[in-house]
C-alpha atoms as a PDB file:
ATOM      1  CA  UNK A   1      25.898   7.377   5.833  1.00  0.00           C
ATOM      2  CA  UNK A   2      26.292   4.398   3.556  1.00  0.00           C
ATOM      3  CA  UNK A   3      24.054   1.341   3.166  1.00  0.00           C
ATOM      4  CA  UNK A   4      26.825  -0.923   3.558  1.00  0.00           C
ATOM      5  CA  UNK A   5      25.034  -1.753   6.897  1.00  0.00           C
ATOM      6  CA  UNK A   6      21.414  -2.510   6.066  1.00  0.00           C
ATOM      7  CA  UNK A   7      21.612  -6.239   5.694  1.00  0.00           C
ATOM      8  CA  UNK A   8      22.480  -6.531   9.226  1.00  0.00           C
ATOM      9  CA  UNK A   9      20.381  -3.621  10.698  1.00  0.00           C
ATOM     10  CA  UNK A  10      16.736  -5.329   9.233  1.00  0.00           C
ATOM     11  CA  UNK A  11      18.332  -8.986   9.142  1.00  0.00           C
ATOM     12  CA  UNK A  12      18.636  -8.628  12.614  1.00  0.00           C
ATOM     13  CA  UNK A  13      14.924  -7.338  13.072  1.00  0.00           C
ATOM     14  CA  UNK A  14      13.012 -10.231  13.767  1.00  0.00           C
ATOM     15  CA  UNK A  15       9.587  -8.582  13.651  1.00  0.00           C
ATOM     16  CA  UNK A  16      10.999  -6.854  10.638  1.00  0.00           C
ATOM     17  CA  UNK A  17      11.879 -10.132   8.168  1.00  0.00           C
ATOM     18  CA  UNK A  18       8.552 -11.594   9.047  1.00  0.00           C
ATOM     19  CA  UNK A  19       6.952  -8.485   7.834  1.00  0.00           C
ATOM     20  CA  UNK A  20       8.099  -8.795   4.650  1.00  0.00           C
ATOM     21  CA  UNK A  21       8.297 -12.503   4.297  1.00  0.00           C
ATOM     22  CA  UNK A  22       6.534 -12.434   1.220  1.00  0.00           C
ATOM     23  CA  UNK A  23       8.461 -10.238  -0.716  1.00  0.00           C
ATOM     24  CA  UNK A  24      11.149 -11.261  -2.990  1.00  0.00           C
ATOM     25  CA  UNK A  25      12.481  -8.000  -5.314  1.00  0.00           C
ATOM     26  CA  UNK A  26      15.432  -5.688  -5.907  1.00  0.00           C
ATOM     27  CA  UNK A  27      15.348  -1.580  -6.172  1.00  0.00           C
ATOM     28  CA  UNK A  28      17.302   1.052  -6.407  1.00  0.00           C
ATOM     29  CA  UNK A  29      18.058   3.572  -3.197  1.00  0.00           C
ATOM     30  CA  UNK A  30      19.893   7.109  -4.985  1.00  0.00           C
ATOM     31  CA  UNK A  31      21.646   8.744  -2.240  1.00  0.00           C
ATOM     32  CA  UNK A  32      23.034  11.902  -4.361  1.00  0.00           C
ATOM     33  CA  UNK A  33      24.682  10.868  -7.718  1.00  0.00           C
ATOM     34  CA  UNK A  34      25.283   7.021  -6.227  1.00  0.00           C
ATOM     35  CA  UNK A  35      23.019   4.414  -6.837  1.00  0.00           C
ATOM     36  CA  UNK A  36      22.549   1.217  -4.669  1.00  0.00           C
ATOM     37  CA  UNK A  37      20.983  -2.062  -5.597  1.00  0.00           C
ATOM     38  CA  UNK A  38      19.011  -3.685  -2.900  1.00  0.00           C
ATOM     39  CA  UNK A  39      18.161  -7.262  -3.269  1.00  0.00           C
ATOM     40  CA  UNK A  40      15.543  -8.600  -0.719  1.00  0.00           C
ATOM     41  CA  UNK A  41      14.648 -12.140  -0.746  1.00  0.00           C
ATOM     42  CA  UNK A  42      11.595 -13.223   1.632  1.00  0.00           C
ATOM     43  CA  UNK A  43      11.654 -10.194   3.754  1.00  0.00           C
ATOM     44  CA  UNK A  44      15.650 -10.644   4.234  1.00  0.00           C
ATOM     45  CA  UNK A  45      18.208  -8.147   2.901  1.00  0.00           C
ATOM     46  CA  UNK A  46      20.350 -10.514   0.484  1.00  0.00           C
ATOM     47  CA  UNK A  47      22.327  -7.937  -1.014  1.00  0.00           C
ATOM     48  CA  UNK A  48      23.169  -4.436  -1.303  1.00  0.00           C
ATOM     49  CA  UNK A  49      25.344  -2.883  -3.823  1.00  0.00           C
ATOM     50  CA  UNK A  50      26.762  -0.072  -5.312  1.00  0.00           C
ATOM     51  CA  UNK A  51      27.312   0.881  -7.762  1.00  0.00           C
ATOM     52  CA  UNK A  52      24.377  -1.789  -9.494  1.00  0.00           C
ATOM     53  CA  UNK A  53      25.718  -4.261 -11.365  1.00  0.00           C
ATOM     54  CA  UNK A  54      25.791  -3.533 -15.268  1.00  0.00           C
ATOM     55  CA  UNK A  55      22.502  -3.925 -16.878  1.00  0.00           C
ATOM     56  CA  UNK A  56      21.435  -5.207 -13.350  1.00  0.00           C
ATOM     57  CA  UNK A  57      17.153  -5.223 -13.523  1.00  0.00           C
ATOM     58  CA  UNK A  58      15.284  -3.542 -10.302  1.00  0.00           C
ATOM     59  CA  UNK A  59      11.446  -3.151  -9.729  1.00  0.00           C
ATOM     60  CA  UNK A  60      11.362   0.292  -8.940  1.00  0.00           C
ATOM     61  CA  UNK A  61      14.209   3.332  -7.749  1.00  0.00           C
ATOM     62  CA  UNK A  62      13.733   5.875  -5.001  1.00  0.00           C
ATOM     63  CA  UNK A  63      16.340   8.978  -5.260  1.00  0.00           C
ATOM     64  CA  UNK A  64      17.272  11.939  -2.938  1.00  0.00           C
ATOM     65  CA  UNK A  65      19.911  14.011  -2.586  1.00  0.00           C
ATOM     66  CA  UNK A  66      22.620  13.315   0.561  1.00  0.00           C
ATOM     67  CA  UNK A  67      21.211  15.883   2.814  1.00  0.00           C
ATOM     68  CA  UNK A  68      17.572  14.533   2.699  1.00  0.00           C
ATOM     69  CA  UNK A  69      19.037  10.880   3.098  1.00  0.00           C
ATOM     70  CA  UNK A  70      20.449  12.477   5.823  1.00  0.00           C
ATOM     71  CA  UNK A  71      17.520  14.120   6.784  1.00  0.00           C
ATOM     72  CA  UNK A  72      15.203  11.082   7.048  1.00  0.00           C
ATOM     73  CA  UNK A  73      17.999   9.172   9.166  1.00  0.00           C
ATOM     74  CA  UNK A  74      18.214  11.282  11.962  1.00  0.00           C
ATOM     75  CA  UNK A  75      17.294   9.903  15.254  1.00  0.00           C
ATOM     76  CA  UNK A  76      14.435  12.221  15.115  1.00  0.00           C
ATOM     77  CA  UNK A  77      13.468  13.702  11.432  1.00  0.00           C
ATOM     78  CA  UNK A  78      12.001  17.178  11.334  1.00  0.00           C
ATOM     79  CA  UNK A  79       8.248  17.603   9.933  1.00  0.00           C
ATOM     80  CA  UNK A  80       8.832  16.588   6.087  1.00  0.00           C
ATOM     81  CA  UNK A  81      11.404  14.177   6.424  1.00  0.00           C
ATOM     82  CA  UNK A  82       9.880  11.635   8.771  1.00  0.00           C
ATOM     83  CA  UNK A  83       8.456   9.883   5.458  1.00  0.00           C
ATOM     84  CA  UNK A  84       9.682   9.120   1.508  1.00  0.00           C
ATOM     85  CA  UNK A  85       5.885  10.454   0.694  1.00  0.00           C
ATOM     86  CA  UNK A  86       6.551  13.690   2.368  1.00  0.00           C
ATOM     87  CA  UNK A  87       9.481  13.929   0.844  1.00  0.00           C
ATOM     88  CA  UNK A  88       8.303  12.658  -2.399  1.00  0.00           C
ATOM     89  CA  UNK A  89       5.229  15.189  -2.015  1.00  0.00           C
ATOM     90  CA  UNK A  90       7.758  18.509  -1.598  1.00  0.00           C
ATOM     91  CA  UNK A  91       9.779  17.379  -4.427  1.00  0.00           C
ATOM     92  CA  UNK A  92      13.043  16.216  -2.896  1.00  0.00           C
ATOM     93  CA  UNK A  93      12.571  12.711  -3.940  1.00  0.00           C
ATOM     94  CA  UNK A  94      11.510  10.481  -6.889  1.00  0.00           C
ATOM     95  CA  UNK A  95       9.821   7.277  -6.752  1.00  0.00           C
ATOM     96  CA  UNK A  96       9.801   5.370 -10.303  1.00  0.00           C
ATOM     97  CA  UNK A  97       9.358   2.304 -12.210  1.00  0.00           C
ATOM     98  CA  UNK A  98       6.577  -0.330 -10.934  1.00  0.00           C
ATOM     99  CA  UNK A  99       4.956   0.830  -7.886  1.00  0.00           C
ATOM    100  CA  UNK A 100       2.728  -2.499  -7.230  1.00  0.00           C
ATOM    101  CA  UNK A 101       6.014  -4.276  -5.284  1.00  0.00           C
ATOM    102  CA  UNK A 102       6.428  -1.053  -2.885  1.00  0.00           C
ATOM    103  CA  UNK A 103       3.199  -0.662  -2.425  1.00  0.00           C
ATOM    104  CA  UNK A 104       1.679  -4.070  -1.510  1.00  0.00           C
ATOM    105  CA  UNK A 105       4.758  -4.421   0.875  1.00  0.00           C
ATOM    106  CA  UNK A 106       4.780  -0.328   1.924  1.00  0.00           C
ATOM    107  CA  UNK A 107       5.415  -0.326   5.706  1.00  0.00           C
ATOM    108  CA  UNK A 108       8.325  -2.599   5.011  1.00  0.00           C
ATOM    109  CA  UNK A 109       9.984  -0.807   2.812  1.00  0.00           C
ATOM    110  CA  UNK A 110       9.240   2.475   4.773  1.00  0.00           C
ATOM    111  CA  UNK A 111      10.881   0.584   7.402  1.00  0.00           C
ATOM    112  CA  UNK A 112      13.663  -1.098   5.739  1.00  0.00           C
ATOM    113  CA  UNK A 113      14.507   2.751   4.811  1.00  0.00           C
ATOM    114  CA  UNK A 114      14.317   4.435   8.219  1.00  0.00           C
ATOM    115  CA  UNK A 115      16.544   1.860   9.103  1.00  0.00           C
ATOM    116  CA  UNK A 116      19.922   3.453   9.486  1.00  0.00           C
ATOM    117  CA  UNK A 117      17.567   6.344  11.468  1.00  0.00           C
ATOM    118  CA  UNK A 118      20.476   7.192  14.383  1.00  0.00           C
ATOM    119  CA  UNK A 119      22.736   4.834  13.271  1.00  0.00           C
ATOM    120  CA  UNK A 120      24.684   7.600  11.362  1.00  0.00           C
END
């Protein structure tokens, strides 16, 4: 699974772009060693990426390994992979730089990321 197909799976989620109307940021999704830049501009995916740009500037990075990536996007995750704080909490993920964008827009971006869930 790539996320070569994210713009179109929450650009075409009406419900989805309104719920994140208000934010305008880009950050980081590790899947394994790559690294993809995700620009959102009012609640829309603008751009996705990989690898980043050089020197290209993102609010905050969330990083996994394949198989939890994997994990989280199956049609129906298993107990521990259903959520990035799960995963976060048993050590298979990282969340870093500023927090204050994720988490004043969290079920977005919890949604933006189960995105690709069964679309594998």
């Amino acid at each position: 699974m790539t996320l070569r197909s994210l713009a179109d799976l929450v650009n075409d989620d009406v419900a989805l772009v309104r719920r994140g109307r208000y934010l305008s940021t880009s950050f980081i999704v590790g899947i394994g060693k790559d690294d993809w830049l995700v620009t959102v501009e009012n609640g829309k995916i603008a751009d996705v990426k990989t690898p980043p740009p050089l020197m290209a500037s993102s609010a905050f990075a969330i990083r996994a390994s394949k198989s939890v990536w994997d994990a989280l996007w199956k049609p129906f995750p298993a107990p521990g992979y259903h959520d990035i704080f799960a995963m976060t909490k048993s050590g298979e993920m990282t969340i870093d730089g500023d927090l204050y964008p994720m988490m004043a827009n969290l079920q977005y971006l919890k949604d933006i990321l189960a995105a690709p869930r069964g679309n594998s």
